[in-house]
C-alpha atoms as a PDB file:
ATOM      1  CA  UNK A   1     -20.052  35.686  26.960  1.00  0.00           C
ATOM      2  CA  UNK A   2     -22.237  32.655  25.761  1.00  0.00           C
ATOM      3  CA  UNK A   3     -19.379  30.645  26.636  1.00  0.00           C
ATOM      4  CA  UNK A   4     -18.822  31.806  30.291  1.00  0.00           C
ATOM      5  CA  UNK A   5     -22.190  31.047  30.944  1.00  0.00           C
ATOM      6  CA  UNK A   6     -22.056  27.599  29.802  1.00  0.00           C
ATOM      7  CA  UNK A   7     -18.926  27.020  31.647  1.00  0.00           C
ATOM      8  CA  UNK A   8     -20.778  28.176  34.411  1.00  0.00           C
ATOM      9  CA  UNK A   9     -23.513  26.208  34.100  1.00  0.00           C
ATOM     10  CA  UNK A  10     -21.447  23.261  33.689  1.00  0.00           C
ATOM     11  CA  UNK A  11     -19.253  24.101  36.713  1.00  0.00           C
ATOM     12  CA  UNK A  12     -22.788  24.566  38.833  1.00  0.00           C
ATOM     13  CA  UNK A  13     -23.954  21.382  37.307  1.00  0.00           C
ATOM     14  CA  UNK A  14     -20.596  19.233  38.802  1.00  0.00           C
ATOM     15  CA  UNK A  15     -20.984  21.044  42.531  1.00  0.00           C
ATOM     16  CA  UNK A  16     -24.763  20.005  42.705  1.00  0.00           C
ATOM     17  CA  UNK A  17     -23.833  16.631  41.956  1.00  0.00           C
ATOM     18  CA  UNK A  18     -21.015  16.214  43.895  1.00  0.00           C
ATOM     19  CA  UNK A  19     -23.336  17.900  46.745  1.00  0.00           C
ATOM     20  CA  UNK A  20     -25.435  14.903  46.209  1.00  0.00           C
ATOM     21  CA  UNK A  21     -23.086  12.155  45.718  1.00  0.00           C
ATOM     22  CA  UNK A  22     -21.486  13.507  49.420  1.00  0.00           C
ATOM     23  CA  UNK A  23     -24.611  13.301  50.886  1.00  0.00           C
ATOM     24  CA  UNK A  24     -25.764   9.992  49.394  1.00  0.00           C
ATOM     25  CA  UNK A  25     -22.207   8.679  50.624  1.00  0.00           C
ATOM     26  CA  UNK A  26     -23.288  10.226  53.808  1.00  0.00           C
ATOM     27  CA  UNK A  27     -26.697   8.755  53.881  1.00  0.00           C
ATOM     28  CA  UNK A  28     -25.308   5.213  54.816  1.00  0.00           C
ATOM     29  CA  UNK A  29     -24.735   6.827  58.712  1.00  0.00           C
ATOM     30  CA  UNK A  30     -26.910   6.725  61.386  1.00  0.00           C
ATOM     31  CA  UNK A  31     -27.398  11.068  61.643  1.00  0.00           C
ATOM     32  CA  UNK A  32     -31.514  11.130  60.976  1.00  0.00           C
ATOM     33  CA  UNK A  33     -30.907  14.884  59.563  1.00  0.00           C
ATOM     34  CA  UNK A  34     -29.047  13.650  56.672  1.00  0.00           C
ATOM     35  CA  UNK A  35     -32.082  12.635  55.113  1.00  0.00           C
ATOM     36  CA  UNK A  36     -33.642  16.108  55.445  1.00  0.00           C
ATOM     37  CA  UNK A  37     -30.623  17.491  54.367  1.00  0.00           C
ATOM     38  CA  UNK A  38     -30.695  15.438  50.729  1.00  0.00           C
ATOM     39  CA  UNK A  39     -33.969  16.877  50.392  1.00  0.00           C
ATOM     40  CA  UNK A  40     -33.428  20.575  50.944  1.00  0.00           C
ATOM     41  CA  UNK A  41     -30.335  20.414  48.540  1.00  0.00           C
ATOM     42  CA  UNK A  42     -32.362  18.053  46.396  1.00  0.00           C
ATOM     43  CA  UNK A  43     -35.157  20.996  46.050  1.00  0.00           C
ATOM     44  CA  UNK A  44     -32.802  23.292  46.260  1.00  0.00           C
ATOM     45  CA  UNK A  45     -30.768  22.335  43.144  1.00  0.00           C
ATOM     46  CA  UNK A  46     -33.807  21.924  41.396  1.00  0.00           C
ATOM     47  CA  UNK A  47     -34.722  24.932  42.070  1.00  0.00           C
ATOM     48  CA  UNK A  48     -31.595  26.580  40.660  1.00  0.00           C
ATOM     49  CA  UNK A  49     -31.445  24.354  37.452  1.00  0.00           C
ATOM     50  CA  UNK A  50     -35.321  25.764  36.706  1.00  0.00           C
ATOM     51  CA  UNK A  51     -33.616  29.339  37.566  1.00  0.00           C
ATOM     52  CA  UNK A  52     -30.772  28.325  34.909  1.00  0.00           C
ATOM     53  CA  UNK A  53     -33.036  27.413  32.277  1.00  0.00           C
ATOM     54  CA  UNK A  54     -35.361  30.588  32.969  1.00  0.00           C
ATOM     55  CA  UNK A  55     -31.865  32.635  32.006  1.00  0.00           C
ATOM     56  CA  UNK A  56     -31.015  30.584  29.141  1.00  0.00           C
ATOM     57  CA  UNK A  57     -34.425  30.974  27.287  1.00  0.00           C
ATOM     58  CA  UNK A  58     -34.020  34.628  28.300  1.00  0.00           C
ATOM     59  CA  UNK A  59     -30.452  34.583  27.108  1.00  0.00           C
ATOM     60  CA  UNK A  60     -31.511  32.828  24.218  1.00  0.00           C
ATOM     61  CA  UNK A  61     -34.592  35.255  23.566  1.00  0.00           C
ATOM     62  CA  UNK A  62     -32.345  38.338  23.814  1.00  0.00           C
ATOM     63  CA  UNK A  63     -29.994  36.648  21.090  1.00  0.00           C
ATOM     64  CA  UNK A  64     -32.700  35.898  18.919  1.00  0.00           C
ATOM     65  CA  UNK A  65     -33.505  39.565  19.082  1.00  0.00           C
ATOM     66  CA  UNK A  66     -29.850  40.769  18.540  1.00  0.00           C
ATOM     67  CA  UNK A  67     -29.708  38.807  15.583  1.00  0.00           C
ATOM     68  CA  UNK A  68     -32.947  39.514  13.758  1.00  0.00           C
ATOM     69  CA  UNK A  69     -31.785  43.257  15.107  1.00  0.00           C
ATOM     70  CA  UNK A  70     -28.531  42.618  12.932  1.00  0.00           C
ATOM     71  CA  UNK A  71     -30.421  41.344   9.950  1.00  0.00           C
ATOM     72  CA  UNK A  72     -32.223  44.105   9.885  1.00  0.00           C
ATOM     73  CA  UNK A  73     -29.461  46.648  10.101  1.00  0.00           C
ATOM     74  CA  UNK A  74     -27.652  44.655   7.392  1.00  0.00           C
ATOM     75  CA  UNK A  75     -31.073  45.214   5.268  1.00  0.00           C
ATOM     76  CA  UNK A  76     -31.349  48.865   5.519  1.00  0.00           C
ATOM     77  CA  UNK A  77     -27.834  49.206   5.014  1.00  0.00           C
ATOM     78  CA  UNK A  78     -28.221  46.952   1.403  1.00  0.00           C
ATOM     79  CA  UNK A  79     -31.309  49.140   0.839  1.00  0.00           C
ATOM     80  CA  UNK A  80     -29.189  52.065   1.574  1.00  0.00           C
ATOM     81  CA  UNK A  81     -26.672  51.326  -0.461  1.00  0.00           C
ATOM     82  CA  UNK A  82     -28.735  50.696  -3.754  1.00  0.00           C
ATOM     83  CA  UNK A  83     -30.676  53.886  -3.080  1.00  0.00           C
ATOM     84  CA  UNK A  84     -27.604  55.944  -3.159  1.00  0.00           C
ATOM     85  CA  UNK A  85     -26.447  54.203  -6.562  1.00  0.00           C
ATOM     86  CA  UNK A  86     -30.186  54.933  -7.999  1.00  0.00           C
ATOM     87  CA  UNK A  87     -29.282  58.655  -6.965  1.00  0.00           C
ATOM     88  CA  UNK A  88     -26.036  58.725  -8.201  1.00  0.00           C
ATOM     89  CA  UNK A  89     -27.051  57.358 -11.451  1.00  0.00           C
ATOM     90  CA  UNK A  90     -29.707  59.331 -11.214  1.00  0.00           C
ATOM     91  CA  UNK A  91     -27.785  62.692 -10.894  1.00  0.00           C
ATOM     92  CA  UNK A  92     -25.459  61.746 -13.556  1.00  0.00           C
ATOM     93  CA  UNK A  93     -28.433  61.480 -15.980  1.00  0.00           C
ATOM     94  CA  UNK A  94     -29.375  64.828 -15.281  1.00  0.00           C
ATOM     95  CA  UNK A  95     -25.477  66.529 -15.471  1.00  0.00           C
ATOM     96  CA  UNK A  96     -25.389  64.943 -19.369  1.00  0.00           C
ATOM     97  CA  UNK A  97     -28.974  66.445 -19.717  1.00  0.00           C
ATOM     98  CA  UNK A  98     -27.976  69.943 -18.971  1.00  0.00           C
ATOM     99  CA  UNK A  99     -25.187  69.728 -20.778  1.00  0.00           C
ATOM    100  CA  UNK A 100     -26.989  68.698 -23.939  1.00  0.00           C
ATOM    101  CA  UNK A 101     -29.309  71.395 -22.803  1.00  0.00           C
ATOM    102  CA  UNK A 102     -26.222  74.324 -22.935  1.00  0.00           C
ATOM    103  CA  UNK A 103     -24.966  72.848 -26.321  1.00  0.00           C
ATOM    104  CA  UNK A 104     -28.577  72.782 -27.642  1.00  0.00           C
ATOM    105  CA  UNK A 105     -28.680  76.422 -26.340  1.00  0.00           C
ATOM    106  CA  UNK A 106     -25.349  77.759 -27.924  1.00  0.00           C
ATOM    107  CA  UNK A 107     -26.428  76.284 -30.987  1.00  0.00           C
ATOM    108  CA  UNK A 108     -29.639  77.992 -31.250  1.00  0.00           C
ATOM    109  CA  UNK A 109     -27.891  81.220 -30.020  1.00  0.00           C
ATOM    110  CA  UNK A 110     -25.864  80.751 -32.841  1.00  0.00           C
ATOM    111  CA  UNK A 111     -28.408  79.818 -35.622  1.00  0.00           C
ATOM    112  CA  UNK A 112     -30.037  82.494 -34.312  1.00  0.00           C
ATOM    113  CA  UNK A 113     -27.507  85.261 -34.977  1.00  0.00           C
ATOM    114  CA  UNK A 114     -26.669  83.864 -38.417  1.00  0.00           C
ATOM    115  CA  UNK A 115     -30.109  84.376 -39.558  1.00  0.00           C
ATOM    116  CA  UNK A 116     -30.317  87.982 -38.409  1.00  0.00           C
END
């Protein structure tokens, strides 16, 4: 997408000055409107290079955005990630506690019984 646009922009860039160079070629002749003319495109093309550089920053805004946006997602999904292991571990800490807990049981059930 980034690169359409500069091809674009390039491609806009060439047909304003081409525009120009015509009508600087064209100045040389007597017409008195060719003047005028220069200046309306002149302004004109100004114009739409301040337009183009309005959308860039923009464009360049919004990609600023998407990537601290992707950072971010990347983050939570790290952060994610380690909180599941902590749980994991976590939950395997307290299987081999119960266990130990039912062995620990049994045995007093059966120190129990041989006492009695």
């Amino acid at each position: 997408a980034e690169q359409k646009k500069e091809e674009s922009a390039a491609k806009a860039s060439k047909v304003r000055q081409q525009v120009l160079q015509d009508l600087e070629k064209k100045s040389t002749t007597d017409d008195p409107n060719v003047p005028k003319a220069q200046a309306l495109f002149a302004q004109f093309f100004k114009a739409q290079e301040k337009k183009e550089e309005v959308q860039e920053k923009k464009f360049q805004k919004l990609e600023s955005v998407r990537t601290q946006v992707l950072q971010d997602l990347e983050k939570r999904k790290k952060d994610a990630e380690k909180a599941a292991e902590e749980a994991e571990a976590i939950a395997q800490k307290i299987e081999a506690l119960a266990r130990d807990a039912r062995v620990t049981a049994e045995n007093a059930r059966k120190l129990a019984e041989a006492t009695s």
